[in-house]
N, C-alpha and C. Protein backbone atom coordinates (compact mmCIF):
# COMPACT_ATOMS: atom_id res chain seq x y z
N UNK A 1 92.75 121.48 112.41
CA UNK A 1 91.46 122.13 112.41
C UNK A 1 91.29 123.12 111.26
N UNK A 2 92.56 123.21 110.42
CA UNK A 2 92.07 124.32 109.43
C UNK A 2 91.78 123.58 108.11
N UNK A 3 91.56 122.60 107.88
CA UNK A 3 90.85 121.90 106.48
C UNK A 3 89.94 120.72 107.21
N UNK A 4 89.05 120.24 106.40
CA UNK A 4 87.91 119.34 106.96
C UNK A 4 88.99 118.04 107.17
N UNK A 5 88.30 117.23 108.23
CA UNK A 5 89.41 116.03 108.59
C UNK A 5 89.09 115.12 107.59
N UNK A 6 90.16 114.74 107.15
CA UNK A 6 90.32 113.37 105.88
C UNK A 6 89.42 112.74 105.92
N UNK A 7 88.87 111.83 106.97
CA UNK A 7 87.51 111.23 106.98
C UNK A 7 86.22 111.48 106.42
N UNK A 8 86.61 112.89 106.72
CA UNK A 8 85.05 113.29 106.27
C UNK A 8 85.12 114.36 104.80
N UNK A 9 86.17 114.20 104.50
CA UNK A 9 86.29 114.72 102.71
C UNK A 9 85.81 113.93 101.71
N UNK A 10 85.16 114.63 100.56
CA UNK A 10 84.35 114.24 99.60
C UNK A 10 86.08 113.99 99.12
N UNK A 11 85.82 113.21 97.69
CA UNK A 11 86.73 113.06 96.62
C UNK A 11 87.45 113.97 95.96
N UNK A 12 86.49 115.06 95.60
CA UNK A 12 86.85 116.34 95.02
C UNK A 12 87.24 117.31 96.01
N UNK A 13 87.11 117.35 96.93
CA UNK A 13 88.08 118.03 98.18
C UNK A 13 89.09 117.63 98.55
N UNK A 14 89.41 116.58 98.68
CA UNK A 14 90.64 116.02 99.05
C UNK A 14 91.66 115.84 97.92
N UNK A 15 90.99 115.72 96.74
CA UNK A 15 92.00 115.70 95.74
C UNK A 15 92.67 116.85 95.39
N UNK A 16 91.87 118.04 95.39
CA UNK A 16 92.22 119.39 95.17
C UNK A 16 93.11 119.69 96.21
N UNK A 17 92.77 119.76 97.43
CA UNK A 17 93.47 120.12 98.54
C UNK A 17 94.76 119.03 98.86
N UNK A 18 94.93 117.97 98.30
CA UNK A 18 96.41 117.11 98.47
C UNK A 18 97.04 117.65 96.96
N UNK A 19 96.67 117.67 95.97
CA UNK A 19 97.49 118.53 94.73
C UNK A 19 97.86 120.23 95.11
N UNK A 20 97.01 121.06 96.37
CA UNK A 20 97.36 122.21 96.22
C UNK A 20 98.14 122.16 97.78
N UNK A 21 98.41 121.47 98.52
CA UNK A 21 99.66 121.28 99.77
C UNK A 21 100.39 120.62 99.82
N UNK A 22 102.20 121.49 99.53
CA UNK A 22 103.37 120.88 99.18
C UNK A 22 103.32 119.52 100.57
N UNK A 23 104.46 118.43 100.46
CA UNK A 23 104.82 118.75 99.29
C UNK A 23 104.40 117.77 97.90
N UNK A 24 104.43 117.87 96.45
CA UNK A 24 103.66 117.82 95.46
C UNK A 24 103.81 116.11 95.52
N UNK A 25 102.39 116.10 95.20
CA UNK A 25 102.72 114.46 95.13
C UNK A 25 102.13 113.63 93.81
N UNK A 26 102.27 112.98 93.61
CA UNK A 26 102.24 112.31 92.20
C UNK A 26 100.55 111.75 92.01
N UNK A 27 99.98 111.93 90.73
CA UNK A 27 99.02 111.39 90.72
C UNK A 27 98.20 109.88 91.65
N UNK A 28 99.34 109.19 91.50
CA UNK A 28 99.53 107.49 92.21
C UNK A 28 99.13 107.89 93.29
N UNK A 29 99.88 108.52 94.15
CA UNK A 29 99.86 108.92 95.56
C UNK A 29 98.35 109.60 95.85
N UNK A 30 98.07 110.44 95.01
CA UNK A 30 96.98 111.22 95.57
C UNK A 30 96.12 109.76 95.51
N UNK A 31 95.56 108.87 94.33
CA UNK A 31 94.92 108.14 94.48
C UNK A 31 94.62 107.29 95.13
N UNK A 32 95.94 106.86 95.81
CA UNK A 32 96.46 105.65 97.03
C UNK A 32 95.73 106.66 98.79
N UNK A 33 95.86 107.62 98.53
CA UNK A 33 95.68 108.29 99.75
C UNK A 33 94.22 109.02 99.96
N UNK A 34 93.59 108.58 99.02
CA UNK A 34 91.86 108.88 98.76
C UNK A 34 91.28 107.86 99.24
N UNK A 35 91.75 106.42 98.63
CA UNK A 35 91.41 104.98 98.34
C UNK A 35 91.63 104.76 100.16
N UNK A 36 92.74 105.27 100.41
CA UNK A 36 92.65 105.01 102.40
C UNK A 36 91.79 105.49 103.12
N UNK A 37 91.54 106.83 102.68
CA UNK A 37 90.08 107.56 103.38
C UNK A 37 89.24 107.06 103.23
N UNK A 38 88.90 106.80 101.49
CA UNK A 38 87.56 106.32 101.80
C UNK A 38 87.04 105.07 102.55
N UNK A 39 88.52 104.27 102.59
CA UNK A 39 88.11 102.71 103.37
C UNK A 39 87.95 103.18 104.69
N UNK A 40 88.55 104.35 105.21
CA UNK A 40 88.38 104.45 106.63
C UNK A 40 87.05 105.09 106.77
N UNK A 41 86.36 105.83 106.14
CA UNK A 41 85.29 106.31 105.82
C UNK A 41 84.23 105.21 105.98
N UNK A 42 84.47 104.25 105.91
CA UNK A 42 83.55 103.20 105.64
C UNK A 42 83.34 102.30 106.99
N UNK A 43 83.97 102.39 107.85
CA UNK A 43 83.86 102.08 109.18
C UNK A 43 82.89 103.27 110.06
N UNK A 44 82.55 103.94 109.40
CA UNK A 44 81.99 105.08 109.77
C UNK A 44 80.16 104.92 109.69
N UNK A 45 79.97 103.84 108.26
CA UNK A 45 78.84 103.68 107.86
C UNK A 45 78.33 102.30 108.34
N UNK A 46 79.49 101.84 108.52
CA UNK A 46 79.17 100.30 109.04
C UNK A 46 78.68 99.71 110.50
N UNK A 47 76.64 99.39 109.91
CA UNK A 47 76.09 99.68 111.49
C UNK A 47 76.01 98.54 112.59
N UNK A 48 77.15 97.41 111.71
CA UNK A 48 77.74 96.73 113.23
C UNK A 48 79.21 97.01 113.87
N UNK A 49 79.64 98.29 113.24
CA UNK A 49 80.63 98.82 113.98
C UNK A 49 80.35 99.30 114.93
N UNK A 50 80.80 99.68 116.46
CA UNK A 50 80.77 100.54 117.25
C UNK A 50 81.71 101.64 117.33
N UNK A 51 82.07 102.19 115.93
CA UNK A 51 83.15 102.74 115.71
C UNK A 51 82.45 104.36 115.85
N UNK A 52 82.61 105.37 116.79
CA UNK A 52 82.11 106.92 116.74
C UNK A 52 83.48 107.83 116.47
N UNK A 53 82.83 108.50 115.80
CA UNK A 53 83.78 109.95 115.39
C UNK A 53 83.07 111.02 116.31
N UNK A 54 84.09 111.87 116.70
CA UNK A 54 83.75 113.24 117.67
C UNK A 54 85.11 114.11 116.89
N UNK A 55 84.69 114.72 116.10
CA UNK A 55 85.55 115.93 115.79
C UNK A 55 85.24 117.29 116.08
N UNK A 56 85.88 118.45 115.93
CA UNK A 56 86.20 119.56 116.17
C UNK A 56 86.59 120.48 114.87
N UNK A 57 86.12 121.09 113.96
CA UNK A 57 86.46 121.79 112.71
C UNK A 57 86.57 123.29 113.22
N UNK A 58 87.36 123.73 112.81
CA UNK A 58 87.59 125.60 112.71
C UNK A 58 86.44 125.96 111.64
N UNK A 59 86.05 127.07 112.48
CA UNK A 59 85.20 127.98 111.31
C UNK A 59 86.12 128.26 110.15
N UNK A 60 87.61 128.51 110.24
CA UNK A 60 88.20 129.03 109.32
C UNK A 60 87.88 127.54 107.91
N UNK A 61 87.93 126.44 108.46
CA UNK A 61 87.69 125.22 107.34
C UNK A 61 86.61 125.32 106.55
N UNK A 62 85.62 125.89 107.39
CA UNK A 62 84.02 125.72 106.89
C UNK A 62 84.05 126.69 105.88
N UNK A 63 84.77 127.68 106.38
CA UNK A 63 84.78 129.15 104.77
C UNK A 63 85.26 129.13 103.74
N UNK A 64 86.28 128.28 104.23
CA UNK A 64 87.92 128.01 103.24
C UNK A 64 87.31 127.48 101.57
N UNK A 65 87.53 128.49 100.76
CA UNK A 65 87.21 127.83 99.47
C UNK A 65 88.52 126.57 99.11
N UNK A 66 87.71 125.38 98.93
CA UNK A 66 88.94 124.04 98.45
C UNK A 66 88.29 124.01 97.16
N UNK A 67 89.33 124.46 96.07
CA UNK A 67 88.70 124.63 94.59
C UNK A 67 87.42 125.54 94.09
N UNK A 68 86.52 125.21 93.61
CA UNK A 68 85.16 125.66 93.16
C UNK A 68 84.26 125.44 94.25
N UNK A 69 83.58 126.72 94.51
CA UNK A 69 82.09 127.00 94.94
C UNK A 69 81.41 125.62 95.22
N UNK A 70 81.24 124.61 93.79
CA UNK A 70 80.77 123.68 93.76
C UNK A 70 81.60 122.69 94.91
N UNK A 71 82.64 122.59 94.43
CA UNK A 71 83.35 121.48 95.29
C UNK A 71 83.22 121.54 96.70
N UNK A 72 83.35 123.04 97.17
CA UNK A 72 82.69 123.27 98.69
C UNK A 72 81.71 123.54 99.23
N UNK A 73 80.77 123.42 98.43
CA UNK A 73 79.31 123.30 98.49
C UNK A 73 78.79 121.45 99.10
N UNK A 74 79.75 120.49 97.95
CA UNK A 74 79.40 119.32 98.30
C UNK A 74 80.18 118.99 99.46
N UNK A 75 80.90 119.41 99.89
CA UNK A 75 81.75 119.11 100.99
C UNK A 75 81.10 119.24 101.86
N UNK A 76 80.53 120.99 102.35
CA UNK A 76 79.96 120.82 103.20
C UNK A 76 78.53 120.42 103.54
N UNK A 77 78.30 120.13 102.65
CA UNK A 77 76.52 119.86 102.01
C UNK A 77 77.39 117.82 103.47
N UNK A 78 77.91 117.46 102.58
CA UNK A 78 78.16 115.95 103.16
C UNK A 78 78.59 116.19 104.93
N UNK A 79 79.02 117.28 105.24
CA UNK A 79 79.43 117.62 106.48
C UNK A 79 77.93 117.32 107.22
N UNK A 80 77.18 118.38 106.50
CA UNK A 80 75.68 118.34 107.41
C UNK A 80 75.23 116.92 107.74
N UNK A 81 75.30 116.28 106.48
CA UNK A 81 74.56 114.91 106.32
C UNK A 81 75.35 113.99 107.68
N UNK A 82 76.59 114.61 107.84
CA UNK A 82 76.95 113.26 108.39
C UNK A 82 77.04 113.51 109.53
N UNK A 83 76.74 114.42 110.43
CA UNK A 83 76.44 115.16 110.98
C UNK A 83 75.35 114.90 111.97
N UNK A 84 73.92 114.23 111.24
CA UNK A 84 73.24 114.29 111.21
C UNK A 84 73.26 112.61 111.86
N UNK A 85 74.19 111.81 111.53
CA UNK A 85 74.24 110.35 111.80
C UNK A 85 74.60 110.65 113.79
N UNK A 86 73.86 108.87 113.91
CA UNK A 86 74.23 109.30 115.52
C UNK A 86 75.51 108.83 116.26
N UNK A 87 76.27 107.80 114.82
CA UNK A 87 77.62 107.60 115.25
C UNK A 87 78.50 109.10 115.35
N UNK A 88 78.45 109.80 114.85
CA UNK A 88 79.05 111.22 114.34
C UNK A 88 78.92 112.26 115.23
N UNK A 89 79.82 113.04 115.59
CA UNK A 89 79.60 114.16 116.39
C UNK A 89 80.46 115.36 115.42
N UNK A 90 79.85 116.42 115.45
CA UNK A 90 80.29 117.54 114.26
C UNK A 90 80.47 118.61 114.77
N UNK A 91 81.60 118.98 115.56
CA UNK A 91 81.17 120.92 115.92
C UNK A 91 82.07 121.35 115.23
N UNK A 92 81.73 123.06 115.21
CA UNK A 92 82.33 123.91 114.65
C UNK A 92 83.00 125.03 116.19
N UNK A 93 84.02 125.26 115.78
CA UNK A 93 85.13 126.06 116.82
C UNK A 93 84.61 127.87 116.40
N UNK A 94 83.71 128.26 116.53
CA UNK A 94 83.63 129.46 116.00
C UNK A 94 84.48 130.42 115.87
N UNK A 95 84.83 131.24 114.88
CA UNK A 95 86.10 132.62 115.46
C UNK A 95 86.20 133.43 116.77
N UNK A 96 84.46 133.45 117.23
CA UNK A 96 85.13 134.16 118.18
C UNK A 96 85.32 133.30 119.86
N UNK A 97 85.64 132.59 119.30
CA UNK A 97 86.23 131.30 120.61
C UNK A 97 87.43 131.98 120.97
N UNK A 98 88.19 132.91 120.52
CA UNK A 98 89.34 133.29 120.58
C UNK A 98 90.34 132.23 120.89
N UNK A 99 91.29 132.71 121.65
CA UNK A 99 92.45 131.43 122.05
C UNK A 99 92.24 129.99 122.81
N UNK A 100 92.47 129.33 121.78
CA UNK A 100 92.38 127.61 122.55
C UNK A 100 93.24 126.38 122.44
N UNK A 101 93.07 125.51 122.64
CA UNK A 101 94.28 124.00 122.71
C UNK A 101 94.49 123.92 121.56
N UNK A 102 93.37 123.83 120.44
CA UNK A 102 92.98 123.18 119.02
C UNK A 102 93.70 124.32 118.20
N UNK A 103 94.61 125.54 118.47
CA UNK A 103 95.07 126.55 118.02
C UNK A 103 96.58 125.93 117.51
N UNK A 104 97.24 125.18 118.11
CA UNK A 104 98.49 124.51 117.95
C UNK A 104 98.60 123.63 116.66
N UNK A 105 97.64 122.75 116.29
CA UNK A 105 97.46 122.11 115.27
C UNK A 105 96.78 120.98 115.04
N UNK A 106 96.68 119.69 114.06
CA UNK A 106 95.58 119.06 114.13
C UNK A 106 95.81 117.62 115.00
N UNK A 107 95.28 117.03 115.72
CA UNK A 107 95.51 115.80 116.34
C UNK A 107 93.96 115.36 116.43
N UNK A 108 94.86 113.86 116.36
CA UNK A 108 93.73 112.93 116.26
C UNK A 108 93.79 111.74 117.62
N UNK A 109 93.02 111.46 118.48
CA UNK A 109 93.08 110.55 119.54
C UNK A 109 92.17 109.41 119.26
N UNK A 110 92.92 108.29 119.18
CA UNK A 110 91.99 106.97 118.64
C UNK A 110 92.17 106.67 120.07
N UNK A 111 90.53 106.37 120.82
CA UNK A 111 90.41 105.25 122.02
C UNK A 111 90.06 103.89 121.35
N UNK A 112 90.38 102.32 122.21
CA UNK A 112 90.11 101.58 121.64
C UNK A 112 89.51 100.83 123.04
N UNK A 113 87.94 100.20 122.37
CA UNK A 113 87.09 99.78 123.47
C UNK A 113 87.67 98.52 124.36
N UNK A 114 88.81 97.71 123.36
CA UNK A 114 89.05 96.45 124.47
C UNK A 114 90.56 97.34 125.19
N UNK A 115 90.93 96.20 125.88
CA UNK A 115 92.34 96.29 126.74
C UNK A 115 92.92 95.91 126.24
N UNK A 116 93.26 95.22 124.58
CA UNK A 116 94.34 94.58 124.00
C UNK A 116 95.17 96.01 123.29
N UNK A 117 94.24 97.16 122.23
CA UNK A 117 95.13 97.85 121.89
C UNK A 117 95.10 99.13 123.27
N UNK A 118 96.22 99.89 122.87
CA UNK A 118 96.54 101.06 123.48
C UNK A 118 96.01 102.36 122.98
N UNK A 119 95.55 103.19 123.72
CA UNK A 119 95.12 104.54 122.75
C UNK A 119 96.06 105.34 122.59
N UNK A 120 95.91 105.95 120.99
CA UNK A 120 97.28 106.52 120.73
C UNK A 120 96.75 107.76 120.12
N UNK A 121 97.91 108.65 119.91
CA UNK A 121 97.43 110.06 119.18
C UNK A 121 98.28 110.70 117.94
N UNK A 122 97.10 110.62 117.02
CA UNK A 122 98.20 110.74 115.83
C UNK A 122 98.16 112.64 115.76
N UNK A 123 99.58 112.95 115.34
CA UNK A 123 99.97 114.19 115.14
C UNK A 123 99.83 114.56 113.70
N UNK A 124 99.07 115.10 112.63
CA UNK A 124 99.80 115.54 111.32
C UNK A 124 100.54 116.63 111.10
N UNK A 125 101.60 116.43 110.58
CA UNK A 125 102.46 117.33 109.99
C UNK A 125 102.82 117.21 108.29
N UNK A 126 103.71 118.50 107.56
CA UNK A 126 104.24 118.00 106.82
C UNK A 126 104.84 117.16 105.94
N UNK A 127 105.70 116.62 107.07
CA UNK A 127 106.08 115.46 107.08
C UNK A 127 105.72 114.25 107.23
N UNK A 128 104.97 114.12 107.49
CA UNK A 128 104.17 112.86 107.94
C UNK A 128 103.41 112.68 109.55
N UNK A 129 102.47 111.56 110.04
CA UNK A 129 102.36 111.09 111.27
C UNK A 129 103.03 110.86 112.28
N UNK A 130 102.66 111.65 113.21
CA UNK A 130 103.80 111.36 114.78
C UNK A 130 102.77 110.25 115.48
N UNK A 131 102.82 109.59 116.10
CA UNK A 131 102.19 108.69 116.74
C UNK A 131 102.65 108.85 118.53
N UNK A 132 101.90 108.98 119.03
CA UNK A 132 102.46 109.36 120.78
C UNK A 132 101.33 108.38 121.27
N UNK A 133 101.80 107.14 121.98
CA UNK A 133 101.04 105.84 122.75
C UNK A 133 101.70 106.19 124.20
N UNK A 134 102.32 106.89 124.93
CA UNK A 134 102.60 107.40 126.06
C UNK A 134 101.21 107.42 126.82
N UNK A 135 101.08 106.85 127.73
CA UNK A 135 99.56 107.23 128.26
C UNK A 135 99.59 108.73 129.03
N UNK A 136 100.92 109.50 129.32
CA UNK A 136 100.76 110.65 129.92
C UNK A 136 100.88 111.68 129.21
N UNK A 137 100.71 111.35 127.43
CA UNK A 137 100.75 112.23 126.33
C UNK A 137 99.27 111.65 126.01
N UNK A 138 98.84 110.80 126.04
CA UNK A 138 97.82 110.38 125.30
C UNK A 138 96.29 111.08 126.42
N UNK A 139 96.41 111.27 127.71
CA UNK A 139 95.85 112.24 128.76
C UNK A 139 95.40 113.71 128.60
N UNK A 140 96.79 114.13 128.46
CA UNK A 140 97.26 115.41 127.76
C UNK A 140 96.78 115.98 127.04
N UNK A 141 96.37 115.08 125.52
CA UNK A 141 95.41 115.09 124.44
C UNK A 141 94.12 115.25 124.41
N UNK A 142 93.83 114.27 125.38
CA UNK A 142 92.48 114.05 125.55
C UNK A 142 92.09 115.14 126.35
N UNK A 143 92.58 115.62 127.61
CA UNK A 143 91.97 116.90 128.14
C UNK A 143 92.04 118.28 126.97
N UNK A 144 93.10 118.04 126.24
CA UNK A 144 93.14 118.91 125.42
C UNK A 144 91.41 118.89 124.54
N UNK A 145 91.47 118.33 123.93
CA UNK A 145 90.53 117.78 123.34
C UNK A 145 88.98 118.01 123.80
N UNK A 146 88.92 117.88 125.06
CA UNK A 146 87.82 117.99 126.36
C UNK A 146 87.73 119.77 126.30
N UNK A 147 88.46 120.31 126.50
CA UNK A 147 88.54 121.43 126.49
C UNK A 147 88.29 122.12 125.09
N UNK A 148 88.86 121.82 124.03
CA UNK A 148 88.29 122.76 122.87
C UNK A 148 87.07 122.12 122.74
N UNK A 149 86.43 120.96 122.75
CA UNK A 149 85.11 120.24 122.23
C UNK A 149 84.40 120.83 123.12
N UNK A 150 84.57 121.37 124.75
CA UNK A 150 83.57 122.30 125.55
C UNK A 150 83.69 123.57 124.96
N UNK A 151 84.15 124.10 124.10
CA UNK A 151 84.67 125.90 123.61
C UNK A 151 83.48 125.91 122.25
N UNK A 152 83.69 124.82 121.51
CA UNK A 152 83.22 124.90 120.61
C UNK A 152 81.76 124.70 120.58
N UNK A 153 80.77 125.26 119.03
CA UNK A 153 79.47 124.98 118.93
C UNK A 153 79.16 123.52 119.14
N UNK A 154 77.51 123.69 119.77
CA UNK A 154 76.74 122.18 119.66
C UNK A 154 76.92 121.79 118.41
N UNK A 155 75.89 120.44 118.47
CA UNK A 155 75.71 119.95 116.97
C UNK A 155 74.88 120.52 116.34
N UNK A 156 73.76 121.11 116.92
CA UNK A 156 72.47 121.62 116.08
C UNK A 156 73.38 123.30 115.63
N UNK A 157 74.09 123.90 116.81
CA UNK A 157 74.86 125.23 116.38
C UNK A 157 75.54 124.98 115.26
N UNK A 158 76.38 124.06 115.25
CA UNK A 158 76.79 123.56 114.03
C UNK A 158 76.58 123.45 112.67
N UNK A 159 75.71 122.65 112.80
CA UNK A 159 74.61 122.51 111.31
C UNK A 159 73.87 123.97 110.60
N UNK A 160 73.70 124.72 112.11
CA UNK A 160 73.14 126.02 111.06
C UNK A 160 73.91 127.10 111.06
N UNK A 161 75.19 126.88 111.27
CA UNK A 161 76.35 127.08 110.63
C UNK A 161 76.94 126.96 109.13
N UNK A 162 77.05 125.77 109.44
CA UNK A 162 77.07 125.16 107.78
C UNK A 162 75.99 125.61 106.90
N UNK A 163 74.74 125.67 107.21
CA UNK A 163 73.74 125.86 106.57
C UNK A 163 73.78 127.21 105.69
N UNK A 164 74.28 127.94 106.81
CA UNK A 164 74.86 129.57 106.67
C UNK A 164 75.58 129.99 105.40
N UNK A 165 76.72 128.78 105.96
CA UNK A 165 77.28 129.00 104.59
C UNK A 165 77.52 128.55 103.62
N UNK A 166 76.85 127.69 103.75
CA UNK A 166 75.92 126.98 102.06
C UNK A 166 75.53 127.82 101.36
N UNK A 167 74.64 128.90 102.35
CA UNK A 167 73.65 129.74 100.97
C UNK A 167 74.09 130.70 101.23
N UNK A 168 75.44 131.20 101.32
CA UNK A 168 76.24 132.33 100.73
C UNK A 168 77.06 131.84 99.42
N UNK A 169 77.30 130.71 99.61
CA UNK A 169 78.13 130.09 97.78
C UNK A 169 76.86 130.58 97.09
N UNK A 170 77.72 130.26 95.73
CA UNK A 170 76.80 130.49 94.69
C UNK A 170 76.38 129.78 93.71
N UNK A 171 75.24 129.69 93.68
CA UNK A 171 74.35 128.55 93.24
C UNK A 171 74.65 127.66 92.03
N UNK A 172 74.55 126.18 91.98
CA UNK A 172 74.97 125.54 90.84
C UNK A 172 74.10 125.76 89.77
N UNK A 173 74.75 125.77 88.80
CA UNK A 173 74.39 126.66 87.35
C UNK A 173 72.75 125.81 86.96
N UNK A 174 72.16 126.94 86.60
CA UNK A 174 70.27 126.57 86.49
C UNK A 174 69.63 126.28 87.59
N UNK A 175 70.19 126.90 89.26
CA UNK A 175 69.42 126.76 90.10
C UNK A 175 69.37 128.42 90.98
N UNK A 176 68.64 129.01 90.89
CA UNK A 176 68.88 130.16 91.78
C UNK A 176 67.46 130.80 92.96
């Protein structure tokens, strides 16, 4: 919850922010690991998917300068937009939510609509993806999940959130 989720990173956010969190990875890599987002990104737009996103962002993400003014301007400028789609669900965890589940770190719970796959929950770390398909971890998650997504702002709270702090950056050059 403390950087925008991969999915929903512009190019120039994610590139900045995988070159500035050890550990350092090679040009190749950053590009190989953009090129995955954006394909997963694209199931997102695709309107014979029944594919929905429901995330959860920290206010601390929404403030967080990733590079230039500009670069987090378009970031969250694309947050609103997508936001705005009705596959998409967007809240923001405000600061003063004080203590909650989503405080531990970032997880991701993929449900899958048939009975062939299993729903699983990916962990990020450092190190890489933990994957937990346990259905009494994968529960766990999900109430977890249930619980910060009830803590946190609506969607419309959300958006004029973001909006907020859009027009505290500072304006791209010849617009004020």
């Amino acid at each position: 919850m403390s950087v925008i989720p991969g999915i929903l990173q512009t190019t120039d956010y994610a590139e900045h922010l995988l070159r500035g969190i050890p550990p350092t990875k090679t040009d190749d890599q950053i590009r190989r690991l953009i090129e995955i987002r954006e394909r997963r990104k694209e199931l997102l737009h695709d309107r014979n998917s029944s594919t929905r996103l429901i995330t959860v962002i920290d206010e601390a993400a929404v403030h967080r300068r990733v590079g230039s003014d500009e670069i987090t301007r378009n970031q969250l400028e694309q947050l609103y937009k997508l936001s705005e789609q009705r596959n998409i669900t967007i809240q923001i965890m405000p600061f003063d939510a004080g203590v909650h589940a989503g405080l531990m770190g970032m997880f991701t719970v993929f449900q899958f609509a048939d009975d062939i796959d299993r729903d699983i929950v990916s962990i990020e770390t450092h190190s890489g993806d933990r994957y937990l398909e346990e259905q009494s971890s994968v529960l766990e998650f999900l109430r977890m999940f249930d619980s910060v997504s009830h803590r946190a702002l609506d969607t419309a709270s959300s958006r004029d959130l973001l909006a907020d702090v859009m027009s505290h950056l500072s304006s791209p050059k010849g617009i004020r």
